[in-house]
N, C-alpha and C. Protein backbone atom coordinates (compact mmCIF):
# COMPACT_ATOMS: atom_id res chain seq x y z
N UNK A 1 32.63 69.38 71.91
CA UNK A 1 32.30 67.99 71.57
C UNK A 1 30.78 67.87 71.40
N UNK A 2 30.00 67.10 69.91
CA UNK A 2 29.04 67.30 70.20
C UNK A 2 28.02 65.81 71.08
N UNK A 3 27.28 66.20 71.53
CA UNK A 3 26.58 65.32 72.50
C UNK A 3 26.55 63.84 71.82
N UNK A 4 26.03 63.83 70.57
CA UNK A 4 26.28 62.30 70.13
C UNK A 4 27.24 61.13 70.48
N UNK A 5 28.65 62.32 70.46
CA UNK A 5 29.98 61.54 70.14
C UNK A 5 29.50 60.11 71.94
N UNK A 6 29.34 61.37 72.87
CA UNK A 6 29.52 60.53 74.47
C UNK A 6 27.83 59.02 74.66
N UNK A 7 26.77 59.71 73.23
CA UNK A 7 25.45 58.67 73.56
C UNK A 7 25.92 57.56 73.29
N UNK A 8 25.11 56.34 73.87
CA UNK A 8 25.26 55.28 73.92
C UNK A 8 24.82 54.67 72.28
N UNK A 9 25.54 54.18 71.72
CA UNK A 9 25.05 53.72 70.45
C UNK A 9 23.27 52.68 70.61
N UNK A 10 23.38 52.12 71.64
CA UNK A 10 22.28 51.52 72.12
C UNK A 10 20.94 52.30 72.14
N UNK A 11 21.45 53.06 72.24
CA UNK A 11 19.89 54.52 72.77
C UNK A 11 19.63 54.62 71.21
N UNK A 12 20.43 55.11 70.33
CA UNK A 12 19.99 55.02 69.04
C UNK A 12 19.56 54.06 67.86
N UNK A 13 19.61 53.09 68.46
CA UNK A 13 19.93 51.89 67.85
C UNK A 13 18.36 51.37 67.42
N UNK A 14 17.31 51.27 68.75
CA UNK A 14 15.96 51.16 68.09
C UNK A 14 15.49 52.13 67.30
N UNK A 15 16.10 53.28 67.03
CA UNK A 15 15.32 54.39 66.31
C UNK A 15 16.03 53.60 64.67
N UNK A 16 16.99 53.53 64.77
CA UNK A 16 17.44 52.74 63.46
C UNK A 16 16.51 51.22 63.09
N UNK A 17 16.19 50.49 63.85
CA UNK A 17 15.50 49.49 63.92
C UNK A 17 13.59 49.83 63.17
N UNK A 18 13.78 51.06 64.26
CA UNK A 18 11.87 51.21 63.86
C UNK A 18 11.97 51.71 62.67
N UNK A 19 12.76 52.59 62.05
CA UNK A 19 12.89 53.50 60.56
C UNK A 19 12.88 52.15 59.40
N UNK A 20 14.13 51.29 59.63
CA UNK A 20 13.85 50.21 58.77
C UNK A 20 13.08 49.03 58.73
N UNK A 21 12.43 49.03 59.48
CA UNK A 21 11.29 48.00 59.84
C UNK A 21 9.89 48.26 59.50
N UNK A 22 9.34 50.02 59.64
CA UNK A 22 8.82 50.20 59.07
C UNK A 22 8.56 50.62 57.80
N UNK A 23 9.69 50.58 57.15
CA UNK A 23 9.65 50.55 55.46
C UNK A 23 9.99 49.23 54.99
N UNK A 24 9.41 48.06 55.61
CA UNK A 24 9.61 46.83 55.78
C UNK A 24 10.94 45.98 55.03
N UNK A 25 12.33 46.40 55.59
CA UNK A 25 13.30 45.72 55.98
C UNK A 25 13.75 45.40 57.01
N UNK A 26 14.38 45.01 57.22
CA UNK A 26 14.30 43.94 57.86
C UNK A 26 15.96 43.84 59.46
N UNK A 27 15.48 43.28 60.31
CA UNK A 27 16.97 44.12 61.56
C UNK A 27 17.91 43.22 60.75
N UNK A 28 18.03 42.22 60.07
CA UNK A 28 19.18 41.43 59.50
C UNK A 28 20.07 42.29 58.35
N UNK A 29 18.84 42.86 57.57
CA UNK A 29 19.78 44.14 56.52
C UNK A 29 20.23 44.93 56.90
N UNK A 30 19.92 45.20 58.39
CA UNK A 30 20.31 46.78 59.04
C UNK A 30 21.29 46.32 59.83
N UNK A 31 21.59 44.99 60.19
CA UNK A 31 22.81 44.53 60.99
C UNK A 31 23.90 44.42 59.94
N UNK A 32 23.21 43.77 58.61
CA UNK A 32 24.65 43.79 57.25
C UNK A 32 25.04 44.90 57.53
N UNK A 33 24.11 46.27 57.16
CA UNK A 33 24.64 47.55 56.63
C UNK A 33 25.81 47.87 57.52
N UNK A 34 25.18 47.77 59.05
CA UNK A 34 26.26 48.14 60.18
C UNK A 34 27.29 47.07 60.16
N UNK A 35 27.25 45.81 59.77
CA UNK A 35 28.87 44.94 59.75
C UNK A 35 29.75 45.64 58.57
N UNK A 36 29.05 46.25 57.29
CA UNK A 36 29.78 46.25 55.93
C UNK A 36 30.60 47.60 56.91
N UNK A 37 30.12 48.44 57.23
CA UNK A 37 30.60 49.93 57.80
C UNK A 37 31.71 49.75 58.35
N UNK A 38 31.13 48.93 59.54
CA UNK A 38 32.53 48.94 60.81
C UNK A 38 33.02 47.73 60.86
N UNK A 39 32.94 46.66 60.23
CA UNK A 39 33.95 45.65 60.58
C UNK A 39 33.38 44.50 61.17
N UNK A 40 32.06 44.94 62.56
CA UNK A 40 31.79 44.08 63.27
C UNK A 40 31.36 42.45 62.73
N UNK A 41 31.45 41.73 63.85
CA UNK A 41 31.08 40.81 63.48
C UNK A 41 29.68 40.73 63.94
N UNK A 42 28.66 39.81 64.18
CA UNK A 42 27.34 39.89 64.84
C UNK A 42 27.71 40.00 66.16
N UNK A 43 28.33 39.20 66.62
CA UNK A 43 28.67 38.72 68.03
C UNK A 43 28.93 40.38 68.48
N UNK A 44 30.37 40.66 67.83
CA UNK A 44 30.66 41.69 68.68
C UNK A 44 29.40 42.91 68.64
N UNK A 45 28.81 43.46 67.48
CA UNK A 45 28.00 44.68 67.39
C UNK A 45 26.43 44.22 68.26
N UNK A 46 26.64 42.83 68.46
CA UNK A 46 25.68 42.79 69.61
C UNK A 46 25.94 43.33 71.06
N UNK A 47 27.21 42.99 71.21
CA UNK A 47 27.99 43.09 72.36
C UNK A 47 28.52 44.18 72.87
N UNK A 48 28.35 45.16 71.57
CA UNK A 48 28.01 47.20 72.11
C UNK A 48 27.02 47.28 72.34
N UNK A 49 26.21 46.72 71.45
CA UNK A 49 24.60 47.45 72.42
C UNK A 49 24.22 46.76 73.61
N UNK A 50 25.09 45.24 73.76
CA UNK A 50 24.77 45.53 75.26
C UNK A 50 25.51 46.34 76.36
N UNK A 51 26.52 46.10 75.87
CA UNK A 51 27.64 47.52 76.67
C UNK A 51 26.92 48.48 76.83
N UNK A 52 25.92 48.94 75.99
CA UNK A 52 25.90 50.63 76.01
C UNK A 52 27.07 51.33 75.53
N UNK A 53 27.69 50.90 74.78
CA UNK A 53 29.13 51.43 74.19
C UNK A 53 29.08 52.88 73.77
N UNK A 54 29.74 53.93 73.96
CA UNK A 54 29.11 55.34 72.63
C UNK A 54 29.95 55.19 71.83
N UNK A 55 29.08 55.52 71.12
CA UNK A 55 29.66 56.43 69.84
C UNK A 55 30.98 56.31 69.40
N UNK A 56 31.95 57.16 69.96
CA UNK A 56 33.65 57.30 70.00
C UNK A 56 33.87 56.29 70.06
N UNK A 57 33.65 55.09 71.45
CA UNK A 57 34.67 54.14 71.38
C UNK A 57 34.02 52.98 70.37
N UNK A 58 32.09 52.98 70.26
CA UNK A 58 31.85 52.15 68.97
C UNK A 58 32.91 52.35 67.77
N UNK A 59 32.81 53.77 67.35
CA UNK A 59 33.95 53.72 66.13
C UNK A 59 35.32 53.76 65.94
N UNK A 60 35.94 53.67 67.69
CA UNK A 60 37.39 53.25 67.63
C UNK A 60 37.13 52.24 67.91
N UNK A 61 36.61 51.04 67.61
CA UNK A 61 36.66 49.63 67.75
C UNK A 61 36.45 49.55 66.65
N UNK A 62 35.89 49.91 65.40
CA UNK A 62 35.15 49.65 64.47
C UNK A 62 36.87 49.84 63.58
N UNK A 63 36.26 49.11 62.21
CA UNK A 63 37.62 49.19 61.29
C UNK A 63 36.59 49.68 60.20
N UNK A 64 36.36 51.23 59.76
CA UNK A 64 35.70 51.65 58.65
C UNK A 64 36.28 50.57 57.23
N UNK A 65 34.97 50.43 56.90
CA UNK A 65 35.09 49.89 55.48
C UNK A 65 35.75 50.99 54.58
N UNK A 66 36.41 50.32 53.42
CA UNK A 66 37.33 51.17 52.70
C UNK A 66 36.74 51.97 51.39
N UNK A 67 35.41 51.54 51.44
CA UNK A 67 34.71 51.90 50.53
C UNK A 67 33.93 53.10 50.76
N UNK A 68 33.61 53.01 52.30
CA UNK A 68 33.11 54.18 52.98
C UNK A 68 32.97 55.26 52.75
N UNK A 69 34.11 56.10 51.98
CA UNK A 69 34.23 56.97 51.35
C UNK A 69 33.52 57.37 49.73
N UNK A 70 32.79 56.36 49.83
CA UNK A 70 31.62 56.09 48.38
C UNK A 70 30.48 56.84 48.93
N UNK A 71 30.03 56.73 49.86
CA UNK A 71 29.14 57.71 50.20
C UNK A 71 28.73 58.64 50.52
N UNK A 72 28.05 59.18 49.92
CA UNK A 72 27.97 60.79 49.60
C UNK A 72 26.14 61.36 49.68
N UNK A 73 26.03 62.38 49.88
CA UNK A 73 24.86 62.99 49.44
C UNK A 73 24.83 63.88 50.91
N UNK A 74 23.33 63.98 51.50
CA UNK A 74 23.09 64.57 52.01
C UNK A 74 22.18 64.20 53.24
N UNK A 75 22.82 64.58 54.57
CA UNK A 75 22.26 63.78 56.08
C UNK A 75 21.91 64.85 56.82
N UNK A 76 20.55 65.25 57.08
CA UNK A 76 20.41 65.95 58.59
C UNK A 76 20.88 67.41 57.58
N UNK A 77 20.56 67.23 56.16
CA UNK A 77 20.74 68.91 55.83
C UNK A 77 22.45 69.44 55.76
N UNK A 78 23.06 68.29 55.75
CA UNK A 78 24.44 68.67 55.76
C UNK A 78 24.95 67.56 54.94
N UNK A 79 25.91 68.12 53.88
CA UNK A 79 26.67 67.28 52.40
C UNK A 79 27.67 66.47 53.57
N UNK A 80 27.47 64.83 52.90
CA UNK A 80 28.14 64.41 53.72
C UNK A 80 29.99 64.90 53.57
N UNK A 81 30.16 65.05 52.20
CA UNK A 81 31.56 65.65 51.90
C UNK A 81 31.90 66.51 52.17
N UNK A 82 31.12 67.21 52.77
CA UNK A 82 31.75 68.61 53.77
C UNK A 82 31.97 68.47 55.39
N UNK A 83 32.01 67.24 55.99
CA UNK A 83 32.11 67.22 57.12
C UNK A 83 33.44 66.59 57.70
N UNK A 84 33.82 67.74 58.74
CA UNK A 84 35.25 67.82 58.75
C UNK A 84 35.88 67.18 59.89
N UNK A 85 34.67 66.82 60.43
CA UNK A 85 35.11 65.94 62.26
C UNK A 85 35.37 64.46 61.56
N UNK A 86 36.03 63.89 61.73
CA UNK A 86 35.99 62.18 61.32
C UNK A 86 35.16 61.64 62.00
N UNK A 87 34.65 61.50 63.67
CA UNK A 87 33.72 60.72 64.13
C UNK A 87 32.24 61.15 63.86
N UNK A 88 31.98 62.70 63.70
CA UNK A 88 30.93 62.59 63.18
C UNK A 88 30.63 62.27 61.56
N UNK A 89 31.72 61.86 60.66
CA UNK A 89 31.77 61.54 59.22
C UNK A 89 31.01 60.38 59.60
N UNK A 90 31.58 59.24 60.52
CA UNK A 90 31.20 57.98 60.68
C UNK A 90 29.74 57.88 61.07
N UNK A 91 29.76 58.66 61.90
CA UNK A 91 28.08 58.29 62.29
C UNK A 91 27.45 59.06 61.36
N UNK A 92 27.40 60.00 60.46
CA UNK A 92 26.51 60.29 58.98
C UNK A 92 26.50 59.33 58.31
N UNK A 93 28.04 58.95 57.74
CA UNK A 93 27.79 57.42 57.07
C UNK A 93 26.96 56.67 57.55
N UNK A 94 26.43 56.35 58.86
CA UNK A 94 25.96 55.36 59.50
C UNK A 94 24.31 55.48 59.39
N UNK A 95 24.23 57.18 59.23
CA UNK A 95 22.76 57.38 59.50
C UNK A 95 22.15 57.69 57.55
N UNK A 96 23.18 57.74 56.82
CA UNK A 96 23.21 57.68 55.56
C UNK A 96 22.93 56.31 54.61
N UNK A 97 23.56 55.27 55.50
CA UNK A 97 23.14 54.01 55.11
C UNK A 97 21.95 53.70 55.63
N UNK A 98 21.82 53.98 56.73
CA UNK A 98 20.27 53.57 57.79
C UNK A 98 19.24 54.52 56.92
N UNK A 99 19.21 55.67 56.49
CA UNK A 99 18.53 56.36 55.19
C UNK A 99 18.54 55.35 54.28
N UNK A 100 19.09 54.98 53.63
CA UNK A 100 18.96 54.41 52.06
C UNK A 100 18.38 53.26 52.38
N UNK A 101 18.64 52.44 53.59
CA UNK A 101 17.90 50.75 53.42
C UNK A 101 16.66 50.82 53.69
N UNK A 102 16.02 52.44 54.71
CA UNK A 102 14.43 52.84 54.55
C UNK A 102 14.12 52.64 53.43
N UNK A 103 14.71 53.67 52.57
CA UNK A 103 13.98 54.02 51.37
C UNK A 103 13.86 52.79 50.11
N UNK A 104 14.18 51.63 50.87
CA UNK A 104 14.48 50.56 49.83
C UNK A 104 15.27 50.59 48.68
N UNK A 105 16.31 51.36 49.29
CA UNK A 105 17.87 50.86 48.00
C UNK A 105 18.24 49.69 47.94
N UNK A 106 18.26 49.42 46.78
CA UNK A 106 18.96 47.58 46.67
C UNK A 106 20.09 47.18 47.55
N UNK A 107 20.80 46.22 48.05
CA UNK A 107 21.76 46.25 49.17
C UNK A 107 22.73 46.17 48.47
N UNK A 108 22.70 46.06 47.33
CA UNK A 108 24.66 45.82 47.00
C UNK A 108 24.16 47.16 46.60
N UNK A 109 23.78 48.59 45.85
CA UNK A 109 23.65 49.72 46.26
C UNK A 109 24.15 50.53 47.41
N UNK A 110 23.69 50.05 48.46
CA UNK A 110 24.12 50.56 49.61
C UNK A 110 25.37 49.79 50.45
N UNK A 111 25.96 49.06 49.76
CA UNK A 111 26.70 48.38 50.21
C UNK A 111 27.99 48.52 49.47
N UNK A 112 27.62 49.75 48.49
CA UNK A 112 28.50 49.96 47.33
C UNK A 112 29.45 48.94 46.69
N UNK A 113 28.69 47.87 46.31
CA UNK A 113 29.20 46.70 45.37
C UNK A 113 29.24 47.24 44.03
N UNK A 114 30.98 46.73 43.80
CA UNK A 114 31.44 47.59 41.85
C UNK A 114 30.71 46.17 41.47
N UNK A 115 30.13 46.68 40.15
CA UNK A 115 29.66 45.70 39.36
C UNK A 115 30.37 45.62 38.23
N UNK A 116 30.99 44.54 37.76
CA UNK A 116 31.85 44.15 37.05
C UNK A 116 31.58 43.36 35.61
């Protein structure tokens, strides 16, 4: 099991905060990104980090977005489409979106909105 799965989503959570804050967006885009992912509502994804919730049971509470599977490329040096654990799929997705809203991707971009 790797060590992530048991961390507290909380412990990671300002490192996600300082990455997009200092490429000046903003904790409200980085709370969308994390509601579009898992489902949460504000209330509740507040209510893991005060838990200290990890990892596992953050994303067995979570209801992956169905789109989720839109994202692709490359996290930490590893294709996200080659990764074969499902909970660590989720938290790449997670650290894949928290990548793109640094780098100032538009949000329906990262939010993979079909444009019609």
């Amino acid at each position: 099991m790797h060590k992530i799965f048991s961390m507290p989503f909380s412990d990671v959570y300002p490192h996600y905060v300082r990455k997009v804050e200092k490429k000046g967006r903003t904790v409200s885009e980085l709370h969308d990104v994390i509601k579009w992912l898992t489902g949460f509502s504000e209330k509740s994804l507040l209510q893991h980090i005060k838990n200290h919730t990890n990892f596992t049971d953050f994303f067995k509470a979570a209801t992956l977005n169905p789109n989720a599977s839109l994202i692709t490329g490359t996290i930490c040096g590893v294709k996200i489409q080659e990764i074969e654990d499902p909970l660590m799929l989720k938290i790449r997705y997670l650290d894949k979106l928290v990548d793109e809203l640094a780098k100032g991707r538009p949000m329906e971009k990262i939010l993979r909105v079909e444009v019609k």
